[in-house]
Protein backbone atom coordinates (compact mmCIF):
# COMPACT_ATOMS: atom_id res chain seq x y z
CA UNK A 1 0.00 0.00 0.00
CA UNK A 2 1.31 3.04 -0.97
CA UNK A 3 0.37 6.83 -1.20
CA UNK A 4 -0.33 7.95 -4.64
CA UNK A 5 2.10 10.85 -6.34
CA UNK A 6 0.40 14.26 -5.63
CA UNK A 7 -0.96 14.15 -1.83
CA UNK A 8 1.54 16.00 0.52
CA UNK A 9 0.37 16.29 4.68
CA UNK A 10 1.19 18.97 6.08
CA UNK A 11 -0.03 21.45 9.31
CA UNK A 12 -2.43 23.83 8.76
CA UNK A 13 -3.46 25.71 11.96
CA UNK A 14 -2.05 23.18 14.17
CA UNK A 15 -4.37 20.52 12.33
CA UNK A 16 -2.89 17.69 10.39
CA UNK A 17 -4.08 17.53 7.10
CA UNK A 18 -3.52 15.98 3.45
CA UNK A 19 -3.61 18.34 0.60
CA UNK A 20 -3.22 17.41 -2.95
CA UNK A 21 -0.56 18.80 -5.14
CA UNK A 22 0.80 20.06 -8.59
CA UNK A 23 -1.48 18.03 -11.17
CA UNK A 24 -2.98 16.22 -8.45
CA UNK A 25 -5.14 19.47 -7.55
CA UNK A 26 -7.24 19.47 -10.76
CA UNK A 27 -8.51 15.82 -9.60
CA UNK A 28 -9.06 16.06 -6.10
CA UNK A 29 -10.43 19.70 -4.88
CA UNK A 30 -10.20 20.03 -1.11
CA UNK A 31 -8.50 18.35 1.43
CA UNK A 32 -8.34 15.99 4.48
CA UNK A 33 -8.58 17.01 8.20
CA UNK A 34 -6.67 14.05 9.73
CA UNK A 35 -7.37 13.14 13.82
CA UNK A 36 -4.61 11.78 15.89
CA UNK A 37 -5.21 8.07 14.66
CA UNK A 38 -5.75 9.46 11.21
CA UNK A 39 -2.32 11.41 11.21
CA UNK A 40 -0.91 8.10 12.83
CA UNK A 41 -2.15 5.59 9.56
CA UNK A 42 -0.60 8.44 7.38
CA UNK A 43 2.38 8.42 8.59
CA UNK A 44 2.67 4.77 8.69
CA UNK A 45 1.83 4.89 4.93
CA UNK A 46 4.79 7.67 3.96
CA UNK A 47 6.60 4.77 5.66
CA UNK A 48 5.31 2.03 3.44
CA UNK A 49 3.71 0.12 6.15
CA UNK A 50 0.77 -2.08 4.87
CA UNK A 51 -2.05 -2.45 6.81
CA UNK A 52 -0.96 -5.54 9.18
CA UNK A 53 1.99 -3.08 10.17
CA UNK A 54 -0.29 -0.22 10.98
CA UNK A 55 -2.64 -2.18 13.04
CA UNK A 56 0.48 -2.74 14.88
CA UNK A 57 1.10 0.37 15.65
CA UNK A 58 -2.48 1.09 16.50
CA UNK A 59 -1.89 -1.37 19.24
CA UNK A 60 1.20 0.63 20.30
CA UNK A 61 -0.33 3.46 20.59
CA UNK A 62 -3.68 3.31 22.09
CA UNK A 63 -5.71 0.95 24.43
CA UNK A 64 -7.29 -1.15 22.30
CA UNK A 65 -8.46 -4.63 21.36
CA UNK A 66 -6.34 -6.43 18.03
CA UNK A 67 -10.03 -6.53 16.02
CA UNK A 68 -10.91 -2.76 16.32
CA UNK A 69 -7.47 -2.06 15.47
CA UNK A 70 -7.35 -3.74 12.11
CA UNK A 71 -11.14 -2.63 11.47
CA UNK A 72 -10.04 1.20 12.26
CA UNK A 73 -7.63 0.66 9.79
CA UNK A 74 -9.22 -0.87 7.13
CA UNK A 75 -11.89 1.40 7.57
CA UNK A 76 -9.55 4.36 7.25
CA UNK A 77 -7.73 2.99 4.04
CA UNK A 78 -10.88 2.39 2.70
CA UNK A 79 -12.02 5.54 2.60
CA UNK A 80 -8.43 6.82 1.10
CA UNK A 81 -8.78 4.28 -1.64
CA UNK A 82 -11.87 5.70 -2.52
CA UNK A 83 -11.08 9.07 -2.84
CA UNK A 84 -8.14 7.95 -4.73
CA UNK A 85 -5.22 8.71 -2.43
CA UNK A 86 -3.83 5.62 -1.82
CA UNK A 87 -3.25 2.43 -3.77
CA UNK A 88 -2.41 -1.66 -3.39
């Protein structure tokens, strides 16, 4: 899993967010207000984590159970495959 060409995260008023960039901007208008788990997956991505590896660090860094780990992720990467920001 790996974050397509053209999305850049960056801070905007002390929020973490995903913007799209140079070409990318004409296909995706807006961008993504990440949470603290959100910001977390992302950064695990720019990594090249896949989604077993996340989990993992899920686990590491919050109080939770293994199954609502790898369900937030999926959930989450999901979403980003949707909207085209991310691909297998």
């Amino acid at each position: 899993m790996k974050i397509r060409e053209g999305f850049q995260r960056v801070k905007i008023d002390g929020a973490e967010c995903v913007v799209p960039v140079g070409r990318r901007r004409m296909d995706f208008d807006g961008m993504i207000t990440l949470n603290e788990s959100g910001a977390l997956i992302w950064k695990c991505l720019e990594k090249g984590m896949d989604a077993e590896d996340i989990a993992e660090a899920i686990l590491e860094e919050y109080d939770a159970d293994r199954n609502t780990a790898v369900d937030c992720v999926e959930v989450f990467l999901e979403k980003l495959r949707k909207i085209g920001c991310v691909e297998d």
